[in-house]
C-alpha atoms as a PDB file:
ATOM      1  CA  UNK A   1     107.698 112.795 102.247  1.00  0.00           C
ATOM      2  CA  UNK A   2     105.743 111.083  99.205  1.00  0.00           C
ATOM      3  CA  UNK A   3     107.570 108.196  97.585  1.00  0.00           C
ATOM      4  CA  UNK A   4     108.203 108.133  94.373  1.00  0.00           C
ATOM      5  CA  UNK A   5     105.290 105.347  93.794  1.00  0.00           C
ATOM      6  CA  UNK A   6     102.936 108.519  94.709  1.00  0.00           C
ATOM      7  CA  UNK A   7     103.573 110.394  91.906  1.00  0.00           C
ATOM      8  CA  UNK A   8     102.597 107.633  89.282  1.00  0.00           C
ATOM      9  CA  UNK A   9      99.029 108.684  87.692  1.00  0.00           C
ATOM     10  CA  UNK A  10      96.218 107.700  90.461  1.00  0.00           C
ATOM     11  CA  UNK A  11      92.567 107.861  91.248  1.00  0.00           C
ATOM     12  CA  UNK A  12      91.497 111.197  92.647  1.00  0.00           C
ATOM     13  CA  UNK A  13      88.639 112.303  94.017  1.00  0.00           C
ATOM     14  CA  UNK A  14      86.746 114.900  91.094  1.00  0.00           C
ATOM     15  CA  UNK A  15      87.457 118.256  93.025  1.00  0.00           C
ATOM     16  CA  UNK A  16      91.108 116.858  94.044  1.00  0.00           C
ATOM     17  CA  UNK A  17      92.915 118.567  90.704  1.00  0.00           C
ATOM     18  CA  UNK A  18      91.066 122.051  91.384  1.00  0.00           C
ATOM     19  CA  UNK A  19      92.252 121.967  95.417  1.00  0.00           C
ATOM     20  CA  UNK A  20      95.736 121.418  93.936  1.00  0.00           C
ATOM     21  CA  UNK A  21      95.309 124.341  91.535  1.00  0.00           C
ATOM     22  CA  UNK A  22      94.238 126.756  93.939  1.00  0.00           C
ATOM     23  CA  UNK A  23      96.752 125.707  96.687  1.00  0.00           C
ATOM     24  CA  UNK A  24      99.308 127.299  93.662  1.00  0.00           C
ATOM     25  CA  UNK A  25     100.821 124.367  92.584  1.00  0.00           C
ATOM     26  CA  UNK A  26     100.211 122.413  88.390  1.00  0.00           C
ATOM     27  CA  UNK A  27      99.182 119.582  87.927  1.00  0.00           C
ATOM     28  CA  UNK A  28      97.411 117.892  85.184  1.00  0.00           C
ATOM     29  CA  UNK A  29      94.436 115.279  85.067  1.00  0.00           C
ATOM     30  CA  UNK A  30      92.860 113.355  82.291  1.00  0.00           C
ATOM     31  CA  UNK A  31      89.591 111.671  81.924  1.00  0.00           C
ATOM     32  CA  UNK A  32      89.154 107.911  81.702  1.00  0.00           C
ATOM     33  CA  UNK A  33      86.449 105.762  80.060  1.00  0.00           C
ATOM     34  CA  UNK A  34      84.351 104.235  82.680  1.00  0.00           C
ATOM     35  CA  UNK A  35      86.173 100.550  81.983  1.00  0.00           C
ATOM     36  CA  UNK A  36      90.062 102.083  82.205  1.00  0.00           C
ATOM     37  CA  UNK A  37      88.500 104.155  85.272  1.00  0.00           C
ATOM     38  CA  UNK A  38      86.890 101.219  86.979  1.00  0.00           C
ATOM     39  CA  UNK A  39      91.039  99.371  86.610  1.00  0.00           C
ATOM     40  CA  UNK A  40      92.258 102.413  88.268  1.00  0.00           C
ATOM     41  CA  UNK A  41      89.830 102.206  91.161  1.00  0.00           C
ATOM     42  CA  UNK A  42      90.870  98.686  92.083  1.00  0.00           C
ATOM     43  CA  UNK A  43      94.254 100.036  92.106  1.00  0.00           C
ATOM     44  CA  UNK A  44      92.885 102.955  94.720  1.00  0.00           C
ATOM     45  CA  UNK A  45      90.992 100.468  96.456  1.00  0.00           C
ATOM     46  CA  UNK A  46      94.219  98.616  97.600  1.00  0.00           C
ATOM     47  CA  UNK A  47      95.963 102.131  98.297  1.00  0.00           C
ATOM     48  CA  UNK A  48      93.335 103.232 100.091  1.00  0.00           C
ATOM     49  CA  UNK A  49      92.883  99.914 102.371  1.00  0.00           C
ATOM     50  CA  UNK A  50      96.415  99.638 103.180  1.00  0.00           C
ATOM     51  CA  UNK A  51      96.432 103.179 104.149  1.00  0.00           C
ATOM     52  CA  UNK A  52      93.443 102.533 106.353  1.00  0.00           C
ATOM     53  CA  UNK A  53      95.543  99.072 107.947  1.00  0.00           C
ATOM     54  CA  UNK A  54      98.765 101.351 108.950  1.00  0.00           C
ATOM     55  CA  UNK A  55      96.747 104.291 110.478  1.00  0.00           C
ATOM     56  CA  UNK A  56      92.910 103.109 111.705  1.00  0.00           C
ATOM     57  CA  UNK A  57      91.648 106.033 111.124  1.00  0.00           C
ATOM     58  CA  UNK A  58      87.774 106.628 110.239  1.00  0.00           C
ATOM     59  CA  UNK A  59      88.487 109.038 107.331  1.00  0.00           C
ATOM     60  CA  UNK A  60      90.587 106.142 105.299  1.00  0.00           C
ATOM     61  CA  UNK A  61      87.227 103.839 105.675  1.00  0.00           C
ATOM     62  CA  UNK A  62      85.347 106.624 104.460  1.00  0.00           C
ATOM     63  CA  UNK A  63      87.274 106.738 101.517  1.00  0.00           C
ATOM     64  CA  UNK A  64      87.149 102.767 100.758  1.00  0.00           C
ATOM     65  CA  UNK A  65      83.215 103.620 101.300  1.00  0.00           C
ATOM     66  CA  UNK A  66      83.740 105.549  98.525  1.00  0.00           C
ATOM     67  CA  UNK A  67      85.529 103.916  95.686  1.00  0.00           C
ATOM     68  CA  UNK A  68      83.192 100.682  96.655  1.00  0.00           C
ATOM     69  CA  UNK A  69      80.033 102.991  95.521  1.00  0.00           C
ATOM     70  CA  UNK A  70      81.528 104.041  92.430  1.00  0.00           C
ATOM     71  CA  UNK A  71      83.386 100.253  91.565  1.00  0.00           C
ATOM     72  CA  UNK A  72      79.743  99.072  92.288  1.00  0.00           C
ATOM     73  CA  UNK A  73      77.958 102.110  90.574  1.00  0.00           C
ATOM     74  CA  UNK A  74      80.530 101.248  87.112  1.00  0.00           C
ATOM     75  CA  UNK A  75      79.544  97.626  87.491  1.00  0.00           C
ATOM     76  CA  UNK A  76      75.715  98.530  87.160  1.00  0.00           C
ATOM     77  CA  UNK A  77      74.582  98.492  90.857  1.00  0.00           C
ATOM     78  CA  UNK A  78      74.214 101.401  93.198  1.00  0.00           C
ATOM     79  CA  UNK A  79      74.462 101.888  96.585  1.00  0.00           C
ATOM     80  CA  UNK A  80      71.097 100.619  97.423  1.00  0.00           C
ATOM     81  CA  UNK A  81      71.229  97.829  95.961  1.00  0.00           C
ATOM     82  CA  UNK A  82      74.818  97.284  97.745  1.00  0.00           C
ATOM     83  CA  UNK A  83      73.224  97.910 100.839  1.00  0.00           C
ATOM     84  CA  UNK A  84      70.634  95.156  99.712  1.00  0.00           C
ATOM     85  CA  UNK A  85      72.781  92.817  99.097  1.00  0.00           C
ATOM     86  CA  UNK A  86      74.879  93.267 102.103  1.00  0.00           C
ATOM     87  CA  UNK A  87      72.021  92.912 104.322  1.00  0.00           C
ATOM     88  CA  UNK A  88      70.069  89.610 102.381  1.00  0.00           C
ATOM     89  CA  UNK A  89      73.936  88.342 103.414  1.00  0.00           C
ATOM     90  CA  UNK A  90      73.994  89.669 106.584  1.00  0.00           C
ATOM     91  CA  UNK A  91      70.370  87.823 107.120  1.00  0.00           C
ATOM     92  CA  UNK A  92      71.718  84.431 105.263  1.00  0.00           C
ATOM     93  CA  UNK A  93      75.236  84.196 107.020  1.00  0.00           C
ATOM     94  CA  UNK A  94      75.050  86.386 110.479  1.00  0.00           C
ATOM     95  CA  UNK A  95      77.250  89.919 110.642  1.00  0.00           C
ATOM     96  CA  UNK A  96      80.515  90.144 112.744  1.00  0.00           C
ATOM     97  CA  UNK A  97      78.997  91.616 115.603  1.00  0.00           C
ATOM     98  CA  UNK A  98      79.628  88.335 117.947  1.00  0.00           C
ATOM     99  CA  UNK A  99      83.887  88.909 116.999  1.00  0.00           C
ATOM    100  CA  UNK A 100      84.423  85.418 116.056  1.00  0.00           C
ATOM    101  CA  UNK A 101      87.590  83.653 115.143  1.00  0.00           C
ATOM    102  CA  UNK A 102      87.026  80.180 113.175  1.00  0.00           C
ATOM    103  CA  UNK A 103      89.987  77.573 114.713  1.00  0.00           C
END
């Protein structure tokens, strides 16, 4: 059962308003300005991450994969140059491959 907090306006995905539609049920979506858009994602962004933290599933990350390549895209980066930076930090600081907890 969704909560009431669920039906506020949200983030969708673009195609998520037509799947409603044609599953027979209204619904109504506006467009945002890339900077009221970009406020909305880090909104989503914190959905979508505690979502991931209660279930673990691979399809949540996917969708935090997501909404980071648009924030980032918005801000003036793409995902290249995401994936650049993460791995010139990656290089500089070391991954999390070795599981390490700092005491």
């Amino acid at each position: 059962m969704k909560s009431s907090a669920e039906n506020r306006p949200k983030a969708v995905r673009d195609r998520i308003p037509e799947i409603i539609r044609n599953s027979g049920r209204e619904c109504a979506a506006k467009e945002l300005s890339d900077p009221e858009f970009l406020v909305e994602l880090g909104r989503k962004l914190g959905e979508e991450l505690a979502e991931y933290l209660e279930s673990k599933e691979l399809e949540e990350l996917v969708d935090l994969l997501e909404i980071i390549y648009r924030i980032a895209e918005l801000q003036g980066s793409s995902k290249e140059s995401l994936e650049a930076l993460r791995l010139q930090k990656k290089l500089e600081k070391g991954g999390f491959e070795k599981n390490l907890l700092l005491l």
